[in-house]
PDB file of N, CA and C in Angstrom:
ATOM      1  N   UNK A   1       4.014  22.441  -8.580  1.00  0.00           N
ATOM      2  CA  UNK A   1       4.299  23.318  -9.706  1.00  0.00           C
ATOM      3  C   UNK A   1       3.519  22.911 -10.949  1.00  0.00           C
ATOM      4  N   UNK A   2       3.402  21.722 -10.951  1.00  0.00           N
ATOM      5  CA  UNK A   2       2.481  21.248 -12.240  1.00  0.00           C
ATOM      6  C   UNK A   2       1.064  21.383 -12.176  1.00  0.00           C
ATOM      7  N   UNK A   3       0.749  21.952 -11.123  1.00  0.00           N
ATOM      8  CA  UNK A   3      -0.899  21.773 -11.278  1.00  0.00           C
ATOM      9  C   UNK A   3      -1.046  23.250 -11.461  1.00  0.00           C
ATOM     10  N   UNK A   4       0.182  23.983 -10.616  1.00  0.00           N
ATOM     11  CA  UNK A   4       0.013  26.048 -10.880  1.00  0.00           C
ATOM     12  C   UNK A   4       0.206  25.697 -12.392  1.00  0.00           C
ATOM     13  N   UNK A   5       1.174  25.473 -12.666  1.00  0.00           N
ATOM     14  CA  UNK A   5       1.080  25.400 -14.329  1.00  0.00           C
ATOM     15  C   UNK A   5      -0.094  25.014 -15.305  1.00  0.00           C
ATOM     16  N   UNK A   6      -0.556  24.131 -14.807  1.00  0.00           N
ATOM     17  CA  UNK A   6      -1.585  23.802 -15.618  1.00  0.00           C
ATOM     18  C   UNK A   6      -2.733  24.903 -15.524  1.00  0.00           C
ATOM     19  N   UNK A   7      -3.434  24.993 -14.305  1.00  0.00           N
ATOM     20  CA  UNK A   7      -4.143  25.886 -14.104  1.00  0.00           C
ATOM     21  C   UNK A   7      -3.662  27.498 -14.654  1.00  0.00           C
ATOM     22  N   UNK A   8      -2.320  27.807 -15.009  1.00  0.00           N
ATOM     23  CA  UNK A   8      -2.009  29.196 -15.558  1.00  0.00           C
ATOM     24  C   UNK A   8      -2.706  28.856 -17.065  1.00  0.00           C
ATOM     25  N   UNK A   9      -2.624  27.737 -17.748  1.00  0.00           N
ATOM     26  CA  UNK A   9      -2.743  27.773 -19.350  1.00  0.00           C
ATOM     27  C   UNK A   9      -4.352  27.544 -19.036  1.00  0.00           C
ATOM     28  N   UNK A  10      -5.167  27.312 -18.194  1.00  0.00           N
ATOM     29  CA  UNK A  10      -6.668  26.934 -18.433  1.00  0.00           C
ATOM     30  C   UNK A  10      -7.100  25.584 -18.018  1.00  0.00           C
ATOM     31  N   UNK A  11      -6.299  24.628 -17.488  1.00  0.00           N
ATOM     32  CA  UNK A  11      -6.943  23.269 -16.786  1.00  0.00           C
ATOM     33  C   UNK A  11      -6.968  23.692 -15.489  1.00  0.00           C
ATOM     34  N   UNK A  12      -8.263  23.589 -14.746  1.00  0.00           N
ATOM     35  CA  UNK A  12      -8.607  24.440 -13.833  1.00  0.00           C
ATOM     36  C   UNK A  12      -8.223  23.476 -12.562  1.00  0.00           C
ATOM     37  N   UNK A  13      -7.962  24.058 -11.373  1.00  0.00           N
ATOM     38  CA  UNK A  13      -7.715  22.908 -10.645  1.00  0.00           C
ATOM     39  C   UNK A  13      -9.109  22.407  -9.754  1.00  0.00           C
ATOM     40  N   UNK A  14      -8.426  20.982  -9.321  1.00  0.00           N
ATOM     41  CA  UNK A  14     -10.499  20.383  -9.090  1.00  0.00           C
ATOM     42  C   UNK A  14     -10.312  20.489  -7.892  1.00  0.00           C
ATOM     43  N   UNK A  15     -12.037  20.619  -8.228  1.00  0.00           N
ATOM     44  CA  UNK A  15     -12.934  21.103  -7.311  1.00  0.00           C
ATOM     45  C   UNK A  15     -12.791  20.545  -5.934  1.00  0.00           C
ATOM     46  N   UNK A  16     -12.918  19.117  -6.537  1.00  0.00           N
ATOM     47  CA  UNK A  16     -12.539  17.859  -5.149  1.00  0.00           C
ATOM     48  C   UNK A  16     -11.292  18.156  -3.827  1.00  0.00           C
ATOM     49  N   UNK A  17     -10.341  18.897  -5.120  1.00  0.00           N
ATOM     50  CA  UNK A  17      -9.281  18.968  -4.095  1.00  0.00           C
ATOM     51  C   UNK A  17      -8.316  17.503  -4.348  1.00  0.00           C
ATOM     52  N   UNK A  18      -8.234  16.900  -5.746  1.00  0.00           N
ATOM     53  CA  UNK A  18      -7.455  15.683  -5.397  1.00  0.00           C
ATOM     54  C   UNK A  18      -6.606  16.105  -6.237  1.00  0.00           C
ATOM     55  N   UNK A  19      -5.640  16.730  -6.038  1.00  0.00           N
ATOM     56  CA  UNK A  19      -4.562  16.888  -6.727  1.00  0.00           C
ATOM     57  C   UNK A  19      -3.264  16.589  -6.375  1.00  0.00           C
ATOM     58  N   UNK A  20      -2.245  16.352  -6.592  1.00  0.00           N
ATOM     59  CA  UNK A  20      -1.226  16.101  -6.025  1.00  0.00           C
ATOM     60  C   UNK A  20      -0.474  17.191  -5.178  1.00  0.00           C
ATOM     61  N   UNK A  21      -1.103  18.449  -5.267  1.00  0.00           N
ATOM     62  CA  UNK A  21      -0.450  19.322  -4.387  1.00  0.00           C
ATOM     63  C   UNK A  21      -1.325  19.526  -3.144  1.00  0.00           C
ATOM     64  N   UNK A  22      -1.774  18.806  -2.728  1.00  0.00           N
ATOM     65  CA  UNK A  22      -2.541  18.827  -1.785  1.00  0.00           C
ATOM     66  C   UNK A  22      -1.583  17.446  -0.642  1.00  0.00           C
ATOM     67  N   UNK A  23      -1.509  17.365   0.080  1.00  0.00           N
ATOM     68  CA  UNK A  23      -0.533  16.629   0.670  1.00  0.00           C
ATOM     69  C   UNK A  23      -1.292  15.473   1.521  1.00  0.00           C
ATOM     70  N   UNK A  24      -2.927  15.818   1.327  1.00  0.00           N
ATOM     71  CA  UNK A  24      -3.409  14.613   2.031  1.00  0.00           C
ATOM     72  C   UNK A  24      -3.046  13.243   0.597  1.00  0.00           C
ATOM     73  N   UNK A  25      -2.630  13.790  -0.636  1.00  0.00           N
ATOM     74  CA  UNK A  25      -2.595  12.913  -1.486  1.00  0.00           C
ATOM     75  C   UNK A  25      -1.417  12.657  -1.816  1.00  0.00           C
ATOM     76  N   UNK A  26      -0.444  12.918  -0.704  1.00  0.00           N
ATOM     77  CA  UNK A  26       1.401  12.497  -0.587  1.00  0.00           C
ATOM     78  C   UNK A  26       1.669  11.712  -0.345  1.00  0.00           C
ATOM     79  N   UNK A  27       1.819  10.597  -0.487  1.00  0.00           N
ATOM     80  CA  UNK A  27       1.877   9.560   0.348  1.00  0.00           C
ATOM     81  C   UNK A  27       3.131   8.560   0.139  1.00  0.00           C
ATOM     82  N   UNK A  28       3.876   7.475   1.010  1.00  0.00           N
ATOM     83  CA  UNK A  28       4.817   6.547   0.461  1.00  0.00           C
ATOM     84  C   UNK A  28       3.726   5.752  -0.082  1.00  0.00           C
ATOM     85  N   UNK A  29       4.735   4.844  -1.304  1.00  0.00           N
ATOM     86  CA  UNK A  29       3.930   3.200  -1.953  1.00  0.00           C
ATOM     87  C   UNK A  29       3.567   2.481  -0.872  1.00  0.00           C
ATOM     88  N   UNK A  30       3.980   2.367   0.692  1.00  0.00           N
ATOM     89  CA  UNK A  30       3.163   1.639   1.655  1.00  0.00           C
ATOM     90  C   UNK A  30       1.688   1.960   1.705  1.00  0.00           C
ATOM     91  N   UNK A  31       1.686   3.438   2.083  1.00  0.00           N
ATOM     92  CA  UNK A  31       0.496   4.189   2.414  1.00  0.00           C
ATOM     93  C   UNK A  31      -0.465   3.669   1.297  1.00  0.00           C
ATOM     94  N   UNK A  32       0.133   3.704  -0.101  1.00  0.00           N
ATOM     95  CA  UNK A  32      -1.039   4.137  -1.174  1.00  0.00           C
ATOM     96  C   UNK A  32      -1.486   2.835  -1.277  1.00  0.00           C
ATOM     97  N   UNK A  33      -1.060   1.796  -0.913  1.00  0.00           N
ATOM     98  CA  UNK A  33      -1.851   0.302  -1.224  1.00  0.00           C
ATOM     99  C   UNK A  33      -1.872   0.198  -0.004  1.00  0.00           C
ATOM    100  N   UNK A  34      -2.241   0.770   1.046  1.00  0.00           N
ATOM    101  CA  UNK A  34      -2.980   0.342   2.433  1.00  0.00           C
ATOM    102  C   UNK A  34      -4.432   1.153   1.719  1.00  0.00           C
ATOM    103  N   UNK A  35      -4.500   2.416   1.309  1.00  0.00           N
ATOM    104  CA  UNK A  35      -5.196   3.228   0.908  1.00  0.00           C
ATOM    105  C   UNK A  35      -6.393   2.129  -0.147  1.00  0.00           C
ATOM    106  N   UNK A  36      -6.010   1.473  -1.331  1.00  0.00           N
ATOM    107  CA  UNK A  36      -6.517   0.667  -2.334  1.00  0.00           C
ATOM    108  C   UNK A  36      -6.777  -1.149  -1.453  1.00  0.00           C
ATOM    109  N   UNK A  37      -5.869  -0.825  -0.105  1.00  0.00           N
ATOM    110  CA  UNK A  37      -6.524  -2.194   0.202  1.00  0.00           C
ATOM    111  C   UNK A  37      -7.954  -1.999   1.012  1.00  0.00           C
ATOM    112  N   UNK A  38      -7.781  -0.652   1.188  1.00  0.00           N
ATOM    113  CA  UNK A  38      -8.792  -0.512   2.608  1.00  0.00           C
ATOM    114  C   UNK A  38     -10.243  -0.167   1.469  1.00  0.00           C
ATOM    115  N   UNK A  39      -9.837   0.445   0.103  1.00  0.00           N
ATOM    116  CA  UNK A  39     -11.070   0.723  -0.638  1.00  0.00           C
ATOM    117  C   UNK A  39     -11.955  -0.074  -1.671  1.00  0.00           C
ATOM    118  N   UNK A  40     -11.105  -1.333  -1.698  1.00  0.00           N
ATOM    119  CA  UNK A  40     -11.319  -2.623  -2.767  1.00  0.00           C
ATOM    120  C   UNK A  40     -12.190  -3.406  -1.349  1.00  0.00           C
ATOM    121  N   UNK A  41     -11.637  -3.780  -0.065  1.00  0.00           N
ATOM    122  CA  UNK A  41     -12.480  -4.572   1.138  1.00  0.00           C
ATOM    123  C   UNK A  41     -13.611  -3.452   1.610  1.00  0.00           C
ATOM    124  N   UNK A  42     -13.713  -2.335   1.491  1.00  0.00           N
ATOM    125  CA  UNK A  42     -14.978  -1.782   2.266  1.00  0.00           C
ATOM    126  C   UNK A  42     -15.730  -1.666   1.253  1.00  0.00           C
ATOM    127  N   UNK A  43     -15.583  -1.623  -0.099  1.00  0.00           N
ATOM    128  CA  UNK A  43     -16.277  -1.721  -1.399  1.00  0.00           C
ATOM    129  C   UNK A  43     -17.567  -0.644  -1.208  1.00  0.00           C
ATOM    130  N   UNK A  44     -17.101   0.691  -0.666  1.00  0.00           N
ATOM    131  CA  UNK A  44     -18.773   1.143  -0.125  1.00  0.00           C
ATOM    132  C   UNK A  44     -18.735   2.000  -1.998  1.00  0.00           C
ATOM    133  N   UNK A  45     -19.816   2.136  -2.275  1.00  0.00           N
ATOM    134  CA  UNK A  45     -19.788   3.864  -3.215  1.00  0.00           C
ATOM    135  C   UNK A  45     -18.820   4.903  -3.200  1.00  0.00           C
ATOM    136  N   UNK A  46     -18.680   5.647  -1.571  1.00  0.00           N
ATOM    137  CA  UNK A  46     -17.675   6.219  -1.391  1.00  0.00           C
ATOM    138  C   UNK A  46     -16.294   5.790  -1.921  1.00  0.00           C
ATOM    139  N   UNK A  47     -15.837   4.506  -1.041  1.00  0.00           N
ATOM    140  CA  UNK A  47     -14.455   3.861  -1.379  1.00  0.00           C
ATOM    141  C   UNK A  47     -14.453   3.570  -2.629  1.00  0.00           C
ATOM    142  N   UNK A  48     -15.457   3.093  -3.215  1.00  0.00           N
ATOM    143  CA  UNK A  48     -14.996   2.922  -5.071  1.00  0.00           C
ATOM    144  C   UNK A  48     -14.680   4.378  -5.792  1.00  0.00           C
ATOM    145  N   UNK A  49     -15.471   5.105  -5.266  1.00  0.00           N
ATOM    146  CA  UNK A  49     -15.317   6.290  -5.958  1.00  0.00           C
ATOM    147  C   UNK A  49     -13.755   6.813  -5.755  1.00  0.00           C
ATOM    148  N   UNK A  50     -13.146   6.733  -4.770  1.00  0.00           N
ATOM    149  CA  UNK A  50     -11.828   6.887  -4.754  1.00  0.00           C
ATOM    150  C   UNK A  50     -10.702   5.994  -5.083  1.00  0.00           C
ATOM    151  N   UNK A  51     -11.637   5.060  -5.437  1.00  0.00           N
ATOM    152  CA  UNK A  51     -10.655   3.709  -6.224  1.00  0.00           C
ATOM    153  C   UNK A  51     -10.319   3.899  -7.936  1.00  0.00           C
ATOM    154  N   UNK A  52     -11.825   4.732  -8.035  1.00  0.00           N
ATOM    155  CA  UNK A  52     -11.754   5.383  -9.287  1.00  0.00           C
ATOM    156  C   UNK A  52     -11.275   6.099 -10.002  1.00  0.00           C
ATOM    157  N   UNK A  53     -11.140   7.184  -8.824  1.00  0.00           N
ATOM    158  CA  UNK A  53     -10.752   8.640  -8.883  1.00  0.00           C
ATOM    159  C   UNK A  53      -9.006   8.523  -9.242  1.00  0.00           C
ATOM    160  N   UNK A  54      -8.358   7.252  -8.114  1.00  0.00           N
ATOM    161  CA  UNK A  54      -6.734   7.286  -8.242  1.00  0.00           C
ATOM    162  C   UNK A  54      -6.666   6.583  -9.331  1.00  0.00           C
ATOM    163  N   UNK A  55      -7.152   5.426  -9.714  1.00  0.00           N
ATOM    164  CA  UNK A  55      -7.116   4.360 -10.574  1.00  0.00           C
ATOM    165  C   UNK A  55      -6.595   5.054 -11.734  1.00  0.00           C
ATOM    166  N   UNK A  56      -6.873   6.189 -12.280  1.00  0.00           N
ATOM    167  CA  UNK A  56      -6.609   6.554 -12.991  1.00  0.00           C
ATOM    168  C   UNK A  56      -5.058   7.328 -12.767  1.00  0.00           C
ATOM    169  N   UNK A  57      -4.168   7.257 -13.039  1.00  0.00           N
ATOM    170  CA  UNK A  57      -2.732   7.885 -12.710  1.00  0.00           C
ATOM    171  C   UNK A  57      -1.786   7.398 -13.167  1.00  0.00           C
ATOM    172  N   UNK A  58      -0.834   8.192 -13.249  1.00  0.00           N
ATOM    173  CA  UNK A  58       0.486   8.150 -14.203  1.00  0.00           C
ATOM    174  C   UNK A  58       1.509   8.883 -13.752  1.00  0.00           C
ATOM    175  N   UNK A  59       2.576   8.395 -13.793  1.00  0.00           N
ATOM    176  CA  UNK A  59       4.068   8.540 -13.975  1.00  0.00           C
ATOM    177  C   UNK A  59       4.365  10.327 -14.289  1.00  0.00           C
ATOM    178  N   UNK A  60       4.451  11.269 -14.089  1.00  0.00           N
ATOM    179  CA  UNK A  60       5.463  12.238 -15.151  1.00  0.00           C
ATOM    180  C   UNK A  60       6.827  13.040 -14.671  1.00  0.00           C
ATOM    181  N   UNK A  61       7.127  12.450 -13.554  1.00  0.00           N
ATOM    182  CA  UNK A  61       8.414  12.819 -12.440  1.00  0.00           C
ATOM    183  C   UNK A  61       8.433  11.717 -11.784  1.00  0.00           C
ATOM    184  N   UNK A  62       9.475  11.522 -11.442  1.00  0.00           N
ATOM    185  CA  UNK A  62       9.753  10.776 -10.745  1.00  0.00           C
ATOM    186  C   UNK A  62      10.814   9.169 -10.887  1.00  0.00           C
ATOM    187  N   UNK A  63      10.259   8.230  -9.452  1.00  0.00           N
ATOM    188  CA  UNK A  63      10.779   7.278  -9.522  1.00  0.00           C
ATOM    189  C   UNK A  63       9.559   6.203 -10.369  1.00  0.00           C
ATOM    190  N   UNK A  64       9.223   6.284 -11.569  1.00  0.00           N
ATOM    191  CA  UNK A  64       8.042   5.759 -12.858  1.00  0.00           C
ATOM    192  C   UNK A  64       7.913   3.717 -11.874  1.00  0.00           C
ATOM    193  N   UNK A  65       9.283   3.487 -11.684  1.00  0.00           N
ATOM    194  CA  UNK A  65       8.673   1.881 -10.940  1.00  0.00           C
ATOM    195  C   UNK A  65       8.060   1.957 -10.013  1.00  0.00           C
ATOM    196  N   UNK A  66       8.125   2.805  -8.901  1.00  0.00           N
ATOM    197  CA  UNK A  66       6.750   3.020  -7.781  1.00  0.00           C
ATOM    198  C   UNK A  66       5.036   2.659  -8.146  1.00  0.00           C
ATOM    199  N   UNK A  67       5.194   3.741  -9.832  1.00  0.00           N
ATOM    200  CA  UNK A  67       4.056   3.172 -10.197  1.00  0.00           C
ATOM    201  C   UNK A  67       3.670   2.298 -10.685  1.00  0.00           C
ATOM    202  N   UNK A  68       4.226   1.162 -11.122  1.00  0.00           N
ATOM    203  CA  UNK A  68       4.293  -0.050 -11.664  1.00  0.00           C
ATOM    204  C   UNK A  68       4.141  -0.688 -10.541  1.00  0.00           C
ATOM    205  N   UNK A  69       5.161  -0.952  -8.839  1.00  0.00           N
ATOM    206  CA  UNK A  69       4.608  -1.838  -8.018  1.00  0.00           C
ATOM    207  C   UNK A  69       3.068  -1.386  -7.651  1.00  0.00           C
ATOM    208  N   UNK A  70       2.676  -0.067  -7.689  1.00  0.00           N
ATOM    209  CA  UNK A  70       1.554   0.133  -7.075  1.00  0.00           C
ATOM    210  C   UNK A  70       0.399  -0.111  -8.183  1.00  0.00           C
ATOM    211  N   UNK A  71       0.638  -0.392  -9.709  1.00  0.00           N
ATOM    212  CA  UNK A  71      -0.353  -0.760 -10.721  1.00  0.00           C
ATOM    213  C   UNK A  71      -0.614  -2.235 -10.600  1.00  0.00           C
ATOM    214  N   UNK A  72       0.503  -3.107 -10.258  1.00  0.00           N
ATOM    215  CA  UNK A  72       0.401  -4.700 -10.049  1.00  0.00           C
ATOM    216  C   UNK A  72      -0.390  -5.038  -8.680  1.00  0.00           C
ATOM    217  N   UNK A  73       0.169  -4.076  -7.661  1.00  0.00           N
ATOM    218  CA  UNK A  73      -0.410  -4.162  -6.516  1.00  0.00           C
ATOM    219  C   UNK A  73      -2.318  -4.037  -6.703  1.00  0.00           C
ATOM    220  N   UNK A  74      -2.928  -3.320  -7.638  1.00  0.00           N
ATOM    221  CA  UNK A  74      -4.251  -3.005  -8.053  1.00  0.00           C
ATOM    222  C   UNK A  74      -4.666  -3.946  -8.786  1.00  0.00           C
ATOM    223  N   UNK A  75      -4.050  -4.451  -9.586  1.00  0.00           N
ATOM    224  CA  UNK A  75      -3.801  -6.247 -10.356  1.00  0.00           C
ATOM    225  C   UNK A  75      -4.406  -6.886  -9.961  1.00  0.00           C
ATOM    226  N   UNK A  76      -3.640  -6.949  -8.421  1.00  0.00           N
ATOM    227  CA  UNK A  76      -4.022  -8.273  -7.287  1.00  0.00           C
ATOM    228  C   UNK A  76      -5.384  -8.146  -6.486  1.00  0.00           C
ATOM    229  N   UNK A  77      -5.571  -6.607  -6.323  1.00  0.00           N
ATOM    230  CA  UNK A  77      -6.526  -6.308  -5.780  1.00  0.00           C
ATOM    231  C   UNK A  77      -8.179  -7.030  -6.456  1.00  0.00           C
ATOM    232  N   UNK A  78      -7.649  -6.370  -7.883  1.00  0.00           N
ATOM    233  CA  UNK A  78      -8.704  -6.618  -8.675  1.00  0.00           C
ATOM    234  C   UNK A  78      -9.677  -8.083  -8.834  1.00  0.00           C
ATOM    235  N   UNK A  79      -8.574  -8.776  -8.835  1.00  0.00           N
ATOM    236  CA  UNK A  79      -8.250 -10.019  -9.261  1.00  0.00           C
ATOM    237  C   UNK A  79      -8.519 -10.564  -7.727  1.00  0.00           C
ATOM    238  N   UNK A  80      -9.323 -10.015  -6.863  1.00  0.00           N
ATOM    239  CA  UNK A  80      -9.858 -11.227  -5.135  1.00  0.00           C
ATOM    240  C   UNK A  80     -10.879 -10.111  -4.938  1.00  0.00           C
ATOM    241  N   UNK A  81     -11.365  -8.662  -5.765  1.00  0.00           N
ATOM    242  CA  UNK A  81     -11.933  -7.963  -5.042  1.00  0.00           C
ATOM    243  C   UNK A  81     -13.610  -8.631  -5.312  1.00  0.00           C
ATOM    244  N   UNK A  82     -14.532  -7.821  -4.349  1.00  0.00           N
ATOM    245  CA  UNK A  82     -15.927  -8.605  -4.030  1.00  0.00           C
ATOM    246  C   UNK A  82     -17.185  -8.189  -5.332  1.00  0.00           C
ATOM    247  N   UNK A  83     -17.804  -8.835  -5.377  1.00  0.00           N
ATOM    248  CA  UNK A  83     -18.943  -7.977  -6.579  1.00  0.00           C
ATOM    249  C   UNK A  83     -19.004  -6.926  -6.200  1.00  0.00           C
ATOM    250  N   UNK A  84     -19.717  -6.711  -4.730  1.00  0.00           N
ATOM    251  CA  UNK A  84     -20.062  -5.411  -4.309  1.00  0.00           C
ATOM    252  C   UNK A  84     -19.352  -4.192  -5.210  1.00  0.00           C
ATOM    253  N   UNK A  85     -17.957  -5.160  -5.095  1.00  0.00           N
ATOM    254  CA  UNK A  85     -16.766  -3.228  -5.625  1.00  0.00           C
ATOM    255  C   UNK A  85     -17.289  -3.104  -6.793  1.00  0.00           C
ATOM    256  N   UNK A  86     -17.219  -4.147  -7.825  1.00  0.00           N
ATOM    257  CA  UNK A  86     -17.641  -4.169  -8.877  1.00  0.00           C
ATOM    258  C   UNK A  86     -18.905  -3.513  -9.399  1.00  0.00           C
ATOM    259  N   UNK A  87     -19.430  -3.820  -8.437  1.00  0.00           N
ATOM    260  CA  UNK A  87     -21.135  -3.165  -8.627  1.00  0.00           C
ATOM    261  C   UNK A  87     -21.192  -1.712  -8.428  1.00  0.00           C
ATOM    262  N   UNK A  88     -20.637  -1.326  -7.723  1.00  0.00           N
ATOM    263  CA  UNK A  88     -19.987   0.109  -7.379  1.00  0.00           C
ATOM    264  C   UNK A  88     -19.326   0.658  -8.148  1.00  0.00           C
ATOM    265  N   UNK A  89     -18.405   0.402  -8.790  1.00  0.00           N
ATOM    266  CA  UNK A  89     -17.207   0.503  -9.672  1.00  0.00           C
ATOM    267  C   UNK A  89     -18.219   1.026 -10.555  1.00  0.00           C
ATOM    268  N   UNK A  90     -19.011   0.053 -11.146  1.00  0.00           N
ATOM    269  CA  UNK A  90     -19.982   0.157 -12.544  1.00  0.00           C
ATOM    270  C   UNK A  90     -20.678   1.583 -12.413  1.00  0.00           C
ATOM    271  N   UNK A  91     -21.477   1.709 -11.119  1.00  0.00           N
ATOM    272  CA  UNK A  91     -22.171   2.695 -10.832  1.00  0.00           C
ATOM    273  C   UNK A  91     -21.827   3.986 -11.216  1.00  0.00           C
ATOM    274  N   UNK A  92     -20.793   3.964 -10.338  1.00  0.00           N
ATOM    275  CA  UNK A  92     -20.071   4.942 -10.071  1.00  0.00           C
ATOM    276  C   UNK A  92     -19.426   5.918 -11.581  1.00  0.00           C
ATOM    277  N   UNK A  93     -19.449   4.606 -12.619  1.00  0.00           N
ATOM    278  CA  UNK A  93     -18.882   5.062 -13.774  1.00  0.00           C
ATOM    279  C   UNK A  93     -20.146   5.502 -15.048  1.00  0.00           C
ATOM    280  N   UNK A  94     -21.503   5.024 -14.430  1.00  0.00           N
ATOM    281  CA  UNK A  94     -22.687   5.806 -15.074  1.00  0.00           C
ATOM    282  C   UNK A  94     -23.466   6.945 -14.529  1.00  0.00           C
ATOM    283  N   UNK A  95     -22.617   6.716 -13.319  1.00  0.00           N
ATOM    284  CA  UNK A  95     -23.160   7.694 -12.754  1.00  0.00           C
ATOM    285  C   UNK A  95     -22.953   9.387 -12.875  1.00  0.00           C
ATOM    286  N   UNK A  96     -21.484   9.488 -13.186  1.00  0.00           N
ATOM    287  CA  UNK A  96     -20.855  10.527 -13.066  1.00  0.00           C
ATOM    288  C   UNK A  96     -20.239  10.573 -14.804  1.00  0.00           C
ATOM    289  N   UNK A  97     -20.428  11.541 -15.532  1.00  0.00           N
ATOM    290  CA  UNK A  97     -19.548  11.906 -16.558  1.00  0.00           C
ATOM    291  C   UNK A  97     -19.005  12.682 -16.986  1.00  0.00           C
ATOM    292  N   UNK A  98     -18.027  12.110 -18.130  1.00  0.00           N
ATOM    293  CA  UNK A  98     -16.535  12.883 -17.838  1.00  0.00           C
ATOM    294  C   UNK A  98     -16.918  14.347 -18.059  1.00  0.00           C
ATOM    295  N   UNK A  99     -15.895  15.438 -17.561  1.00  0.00           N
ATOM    296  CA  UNK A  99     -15.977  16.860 -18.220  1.00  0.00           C
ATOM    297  C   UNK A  99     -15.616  17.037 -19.842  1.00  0.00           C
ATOM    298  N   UNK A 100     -16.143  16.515 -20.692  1.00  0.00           N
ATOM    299  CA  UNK A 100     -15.943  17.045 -22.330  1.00  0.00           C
ATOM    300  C   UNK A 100     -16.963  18.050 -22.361  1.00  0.00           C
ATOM    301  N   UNK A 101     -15.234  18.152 -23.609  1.00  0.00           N
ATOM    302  CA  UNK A 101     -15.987  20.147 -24.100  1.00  0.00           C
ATOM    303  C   UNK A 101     -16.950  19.456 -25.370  1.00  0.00           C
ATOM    304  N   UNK A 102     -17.309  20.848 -25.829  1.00  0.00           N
ATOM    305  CA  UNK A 102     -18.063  20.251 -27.210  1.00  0.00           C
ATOM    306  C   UNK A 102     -17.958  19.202 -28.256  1.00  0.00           C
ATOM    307  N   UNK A 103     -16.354  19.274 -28.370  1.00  0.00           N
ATOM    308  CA  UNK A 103     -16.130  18.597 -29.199  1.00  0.00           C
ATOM    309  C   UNK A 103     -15.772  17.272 -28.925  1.00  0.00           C
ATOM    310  N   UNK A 104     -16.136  16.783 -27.470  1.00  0.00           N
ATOM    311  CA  UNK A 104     -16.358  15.625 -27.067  1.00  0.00           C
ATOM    312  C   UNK A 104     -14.943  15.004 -26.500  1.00  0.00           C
ATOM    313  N   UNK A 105     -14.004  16.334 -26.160  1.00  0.00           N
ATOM    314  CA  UNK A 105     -12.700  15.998 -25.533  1.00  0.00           C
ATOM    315  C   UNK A 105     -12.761  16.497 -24.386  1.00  0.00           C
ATOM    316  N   UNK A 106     -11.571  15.735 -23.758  1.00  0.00           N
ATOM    317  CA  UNK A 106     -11.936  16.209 -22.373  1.00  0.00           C
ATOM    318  C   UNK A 106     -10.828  17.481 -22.043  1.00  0.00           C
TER     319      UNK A 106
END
């Protein structure tokens, strides 16, 4: 309902398809840090890019401590992951930029 909503006022829904109403992106807190363990150890471009893509997320329903074990859980990740990710990570973040409008918001 929140993403029809959004998309009714003008935030369009993406392109990618990673939205939360999409159900490949449903997952229990097991799933989602098997998901961040499997993308921090294969450290490819791809996998960072989706390390990226979730990395970014927040709370606005729900049970809000799920996301807290699964933000510490990324903590830990961070904190043993390989240059490679890192090097990727970096890439990945000059590579691609954000959608701002003119006035330099997104």
């Amino acid at each position: 309902r929140v993403s029809t909503a959004l998309d009714q006022i003008g935030i369009d829904f993406c392109d990618g398809d990673l939205m939360a109403m999409n159900p490949k992106w449903t997952h229990s807190l097991s799933h989602w840090k098997r998901n961040y363990d499997q993308w921090t150890s294969d450290a490819s471009q791809e996998t960072t890019m989706s390390y990226s893509t979730f990395f970014d997320c927040r709370a606005i329903y729900g049970e809000h401590p799920l996301l807290e074990q699964l933000r510490d859980h990324m903590r830990t990740l961070l904190e043993n992951a390989s240059e490679r990710f890192f090097v990727n990570l970096g890439h990945n973040a000059l590579h691609y930029e954000p959608p701002l409008t003119f006035f330099r918001k997104i």
